[in-house]
N, C-alpha and C. Protein backbone atom coordinates (compact mmCIF):
# COMPACT_ATOMS: atom_id res chain seq x y z
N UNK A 1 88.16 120.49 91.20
CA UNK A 1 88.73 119.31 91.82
C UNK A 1 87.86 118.09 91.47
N UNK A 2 88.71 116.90 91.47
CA UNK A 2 87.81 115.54 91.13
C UNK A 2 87.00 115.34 91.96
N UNK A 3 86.07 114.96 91.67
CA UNK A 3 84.84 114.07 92.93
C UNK A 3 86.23 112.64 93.37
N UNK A 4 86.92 111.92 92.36
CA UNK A 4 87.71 110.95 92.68
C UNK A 4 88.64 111.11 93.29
N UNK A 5 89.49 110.31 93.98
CA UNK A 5 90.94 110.56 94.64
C UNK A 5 91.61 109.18 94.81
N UNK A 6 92.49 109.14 94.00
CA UNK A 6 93.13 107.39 94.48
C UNK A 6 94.69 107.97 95.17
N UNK A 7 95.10 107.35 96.12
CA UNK A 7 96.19 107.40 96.89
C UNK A 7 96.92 106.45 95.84
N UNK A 8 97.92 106.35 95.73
CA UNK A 8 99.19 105.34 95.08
C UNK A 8 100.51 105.65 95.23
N UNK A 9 100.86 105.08 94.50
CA UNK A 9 103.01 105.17 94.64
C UNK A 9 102.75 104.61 93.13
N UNK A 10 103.89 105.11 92.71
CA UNK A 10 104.73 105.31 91.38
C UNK A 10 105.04 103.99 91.13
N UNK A 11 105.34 102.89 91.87
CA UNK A 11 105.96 101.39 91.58
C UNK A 11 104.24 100.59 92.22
N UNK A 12 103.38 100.59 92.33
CA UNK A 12 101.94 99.58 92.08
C UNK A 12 101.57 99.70 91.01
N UNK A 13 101.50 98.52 90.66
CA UNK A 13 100.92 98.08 89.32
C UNK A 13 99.49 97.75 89.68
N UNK A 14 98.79 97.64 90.71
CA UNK A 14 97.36 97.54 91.15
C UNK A 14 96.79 98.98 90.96
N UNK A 15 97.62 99.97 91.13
CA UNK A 15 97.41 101.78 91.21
C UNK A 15 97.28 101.67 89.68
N UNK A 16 98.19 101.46 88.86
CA UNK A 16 98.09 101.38 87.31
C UNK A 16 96.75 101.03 86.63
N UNK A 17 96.23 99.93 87.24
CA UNK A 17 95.12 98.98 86.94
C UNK A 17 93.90 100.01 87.11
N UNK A 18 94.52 100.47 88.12
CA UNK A 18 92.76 101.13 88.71
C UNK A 18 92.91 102.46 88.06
N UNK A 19 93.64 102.92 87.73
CA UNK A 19 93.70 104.11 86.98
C UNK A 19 93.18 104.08 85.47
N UNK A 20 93.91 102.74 85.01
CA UNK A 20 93.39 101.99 83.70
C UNK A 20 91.76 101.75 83.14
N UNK A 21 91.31 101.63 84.58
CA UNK A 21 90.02 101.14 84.79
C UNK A 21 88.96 102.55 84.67
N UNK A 22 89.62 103.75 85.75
CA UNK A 22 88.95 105.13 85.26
C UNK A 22 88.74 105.59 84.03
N UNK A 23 89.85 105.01 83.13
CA UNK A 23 90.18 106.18 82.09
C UNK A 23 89.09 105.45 81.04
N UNK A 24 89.27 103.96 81.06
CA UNK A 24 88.26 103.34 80.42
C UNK A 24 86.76 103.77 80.65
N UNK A 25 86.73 103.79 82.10
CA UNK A 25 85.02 104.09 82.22
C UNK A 25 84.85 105.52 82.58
N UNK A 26 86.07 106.51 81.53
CA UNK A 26 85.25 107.91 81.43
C UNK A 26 85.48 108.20 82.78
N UNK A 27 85.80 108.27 83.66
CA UNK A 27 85.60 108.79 85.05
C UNK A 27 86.78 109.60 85.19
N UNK A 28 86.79 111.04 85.84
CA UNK A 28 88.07 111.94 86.36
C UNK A 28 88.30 111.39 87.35
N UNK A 29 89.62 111.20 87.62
CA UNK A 29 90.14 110.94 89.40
C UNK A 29 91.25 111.81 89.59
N UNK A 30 91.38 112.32 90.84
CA UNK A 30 92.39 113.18 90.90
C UNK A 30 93.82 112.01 91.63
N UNK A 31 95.04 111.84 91.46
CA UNK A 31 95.95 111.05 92.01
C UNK A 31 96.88 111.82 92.44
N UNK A 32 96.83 111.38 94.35
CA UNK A 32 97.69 111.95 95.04
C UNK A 32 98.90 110.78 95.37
N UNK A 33 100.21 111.21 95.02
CA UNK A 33 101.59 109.90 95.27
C UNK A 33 101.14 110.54 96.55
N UNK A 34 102.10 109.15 97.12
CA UNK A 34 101.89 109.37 98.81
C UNK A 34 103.36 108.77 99.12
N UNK A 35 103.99 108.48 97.83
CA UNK A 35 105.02 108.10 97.63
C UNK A 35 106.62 109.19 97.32
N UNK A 36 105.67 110.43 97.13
CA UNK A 36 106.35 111.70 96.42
C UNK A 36 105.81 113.11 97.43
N UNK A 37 104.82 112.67 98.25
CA UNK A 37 103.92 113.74 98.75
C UNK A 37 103.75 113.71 100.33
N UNK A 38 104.96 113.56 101.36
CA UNK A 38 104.22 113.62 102.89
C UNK A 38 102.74 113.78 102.97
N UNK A 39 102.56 114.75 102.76
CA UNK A 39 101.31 115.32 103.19
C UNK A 39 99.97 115.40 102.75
N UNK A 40 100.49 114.26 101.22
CA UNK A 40 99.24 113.05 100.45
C UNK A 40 99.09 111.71 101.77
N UNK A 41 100.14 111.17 102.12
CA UNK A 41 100.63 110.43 103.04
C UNK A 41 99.80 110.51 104.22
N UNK A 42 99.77 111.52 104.79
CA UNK A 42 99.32 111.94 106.15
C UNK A 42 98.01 112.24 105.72
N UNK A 43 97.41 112.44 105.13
CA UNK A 43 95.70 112.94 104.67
C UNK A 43 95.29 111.40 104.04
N UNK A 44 95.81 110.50 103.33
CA UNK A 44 95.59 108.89 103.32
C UNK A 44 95.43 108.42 104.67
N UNK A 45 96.43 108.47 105.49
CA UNK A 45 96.52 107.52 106.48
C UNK A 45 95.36 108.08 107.72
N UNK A 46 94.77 109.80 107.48
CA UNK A 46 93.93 110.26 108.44
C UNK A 46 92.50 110.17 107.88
N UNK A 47 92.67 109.57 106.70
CA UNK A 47 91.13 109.27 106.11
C UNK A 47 90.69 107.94 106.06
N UNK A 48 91.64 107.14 106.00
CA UNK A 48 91.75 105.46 105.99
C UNK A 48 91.63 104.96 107.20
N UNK A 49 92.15 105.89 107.96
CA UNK A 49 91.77 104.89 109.64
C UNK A 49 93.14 104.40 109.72
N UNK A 50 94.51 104.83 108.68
CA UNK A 50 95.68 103.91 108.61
C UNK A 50 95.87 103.12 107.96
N UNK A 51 95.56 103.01 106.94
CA UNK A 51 95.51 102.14 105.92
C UNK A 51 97.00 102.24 105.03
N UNK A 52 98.26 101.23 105.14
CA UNK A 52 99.10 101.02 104.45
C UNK A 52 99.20 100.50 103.34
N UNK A 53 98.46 99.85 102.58
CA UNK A 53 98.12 99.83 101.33
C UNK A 53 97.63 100.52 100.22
N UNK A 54 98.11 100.86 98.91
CA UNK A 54 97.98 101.07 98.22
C UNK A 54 97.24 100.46 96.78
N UNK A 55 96.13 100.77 95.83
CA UNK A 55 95.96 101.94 96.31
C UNK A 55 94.52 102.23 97.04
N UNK A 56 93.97 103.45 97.26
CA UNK A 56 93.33 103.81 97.82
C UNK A 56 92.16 104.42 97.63
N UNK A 57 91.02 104.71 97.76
CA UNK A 57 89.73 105.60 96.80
C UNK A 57 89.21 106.57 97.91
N UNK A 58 88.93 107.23 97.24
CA UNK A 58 87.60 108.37 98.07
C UNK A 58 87.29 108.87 96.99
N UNK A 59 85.55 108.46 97.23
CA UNK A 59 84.63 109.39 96.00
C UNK A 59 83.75 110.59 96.80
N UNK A 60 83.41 111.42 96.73
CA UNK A 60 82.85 112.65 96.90
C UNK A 60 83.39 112.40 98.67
N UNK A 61 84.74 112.63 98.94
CA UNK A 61 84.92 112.66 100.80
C UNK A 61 84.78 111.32 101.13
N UNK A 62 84.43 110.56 100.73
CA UNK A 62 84.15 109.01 101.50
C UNK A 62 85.18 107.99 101.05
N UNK A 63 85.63 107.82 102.06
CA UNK A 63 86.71 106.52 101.44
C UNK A 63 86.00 105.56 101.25
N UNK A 64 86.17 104.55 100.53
CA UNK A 64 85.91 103.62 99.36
C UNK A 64 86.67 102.19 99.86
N UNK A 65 87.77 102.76 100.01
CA UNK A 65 88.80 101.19 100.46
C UNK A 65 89.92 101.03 99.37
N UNK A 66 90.07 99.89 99.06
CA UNK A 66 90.66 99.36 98.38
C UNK A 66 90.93 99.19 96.86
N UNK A 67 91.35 98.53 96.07
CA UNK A 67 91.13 97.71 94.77
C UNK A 67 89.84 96.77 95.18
N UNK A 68 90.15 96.04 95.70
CA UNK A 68 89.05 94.83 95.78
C UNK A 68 87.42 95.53 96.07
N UNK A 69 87.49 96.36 97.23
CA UNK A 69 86.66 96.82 97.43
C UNK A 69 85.71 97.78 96.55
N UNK A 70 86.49 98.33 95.44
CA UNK A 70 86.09 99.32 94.05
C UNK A 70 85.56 98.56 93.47
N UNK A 71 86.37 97.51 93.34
CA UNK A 71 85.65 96.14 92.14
C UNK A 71 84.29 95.83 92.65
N UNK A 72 84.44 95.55 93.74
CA UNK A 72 82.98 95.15 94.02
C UNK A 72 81.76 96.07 93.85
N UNK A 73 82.25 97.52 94.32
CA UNK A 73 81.55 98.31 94.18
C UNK A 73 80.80 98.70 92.48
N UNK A 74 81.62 98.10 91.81
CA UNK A 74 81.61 97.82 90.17
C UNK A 74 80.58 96.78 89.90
N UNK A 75 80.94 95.69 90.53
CA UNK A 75 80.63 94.70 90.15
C UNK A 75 78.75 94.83 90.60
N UNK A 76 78.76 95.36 92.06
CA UNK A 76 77.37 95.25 92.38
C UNK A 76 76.86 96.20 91.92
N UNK A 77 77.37 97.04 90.93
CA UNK A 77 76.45 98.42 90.57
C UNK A 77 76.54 99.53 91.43
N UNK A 78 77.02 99.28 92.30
CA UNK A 78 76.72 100.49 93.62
C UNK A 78 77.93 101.50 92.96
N UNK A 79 78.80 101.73 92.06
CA UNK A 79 79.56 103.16 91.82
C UNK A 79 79.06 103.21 90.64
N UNK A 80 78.28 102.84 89.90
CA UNK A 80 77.61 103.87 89.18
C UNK A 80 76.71 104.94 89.87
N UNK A 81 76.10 104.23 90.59
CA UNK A 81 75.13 105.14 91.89
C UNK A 81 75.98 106.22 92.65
N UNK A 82 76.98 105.93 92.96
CA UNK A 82 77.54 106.90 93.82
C UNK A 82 78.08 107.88 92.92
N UNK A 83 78.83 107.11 91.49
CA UNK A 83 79.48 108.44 90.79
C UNK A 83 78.02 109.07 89.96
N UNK A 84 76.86 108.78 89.85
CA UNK A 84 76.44 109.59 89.37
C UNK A 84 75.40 110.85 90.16
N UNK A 85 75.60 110.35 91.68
CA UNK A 85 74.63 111.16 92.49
C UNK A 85 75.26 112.78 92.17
């Protein structure tokens, strides 16, 4: 199983992006639709705190947040640190 997990739906083009963004920087993610999958759905919304947006991250069990929130995590260096612990 991936250390990654992005929640999405089939119609975000932000889910596209960030997927775009893995494949570029080498990284496995595993992608659960939540759009195709109740019970991707219900394991998003019980790990997020409820989070209706798409899409979504968890790296090793820890949710992550957002798009915006990944970026940053990019941007400040901090997921190289986490994906390489």
């Amino acid at each position: 199983m991936s250390r990654i997990i992005i929640y999405s739906t089939g119609t975000c083009p932000i889910c596209d992006k960030a997927k775009q963004l893995f494949k570029k920087w080498n990284l496995d993610y595993q992608e659960s639709r939540v759009d195709l999958d109740k019970n991707a759905l219900k394991e998003m919304l019980s790990i997020t705190n409820h989070a209706r947006m798409v899409p979504q991250f968890v790296i090793d069990d820890k949710w992550i947040g957002g798009f915006t929130e990944l970026t940053e995590l990019h941007m400040d260096g901090e997921l190289d640190t986490l994906i390489n612990n």
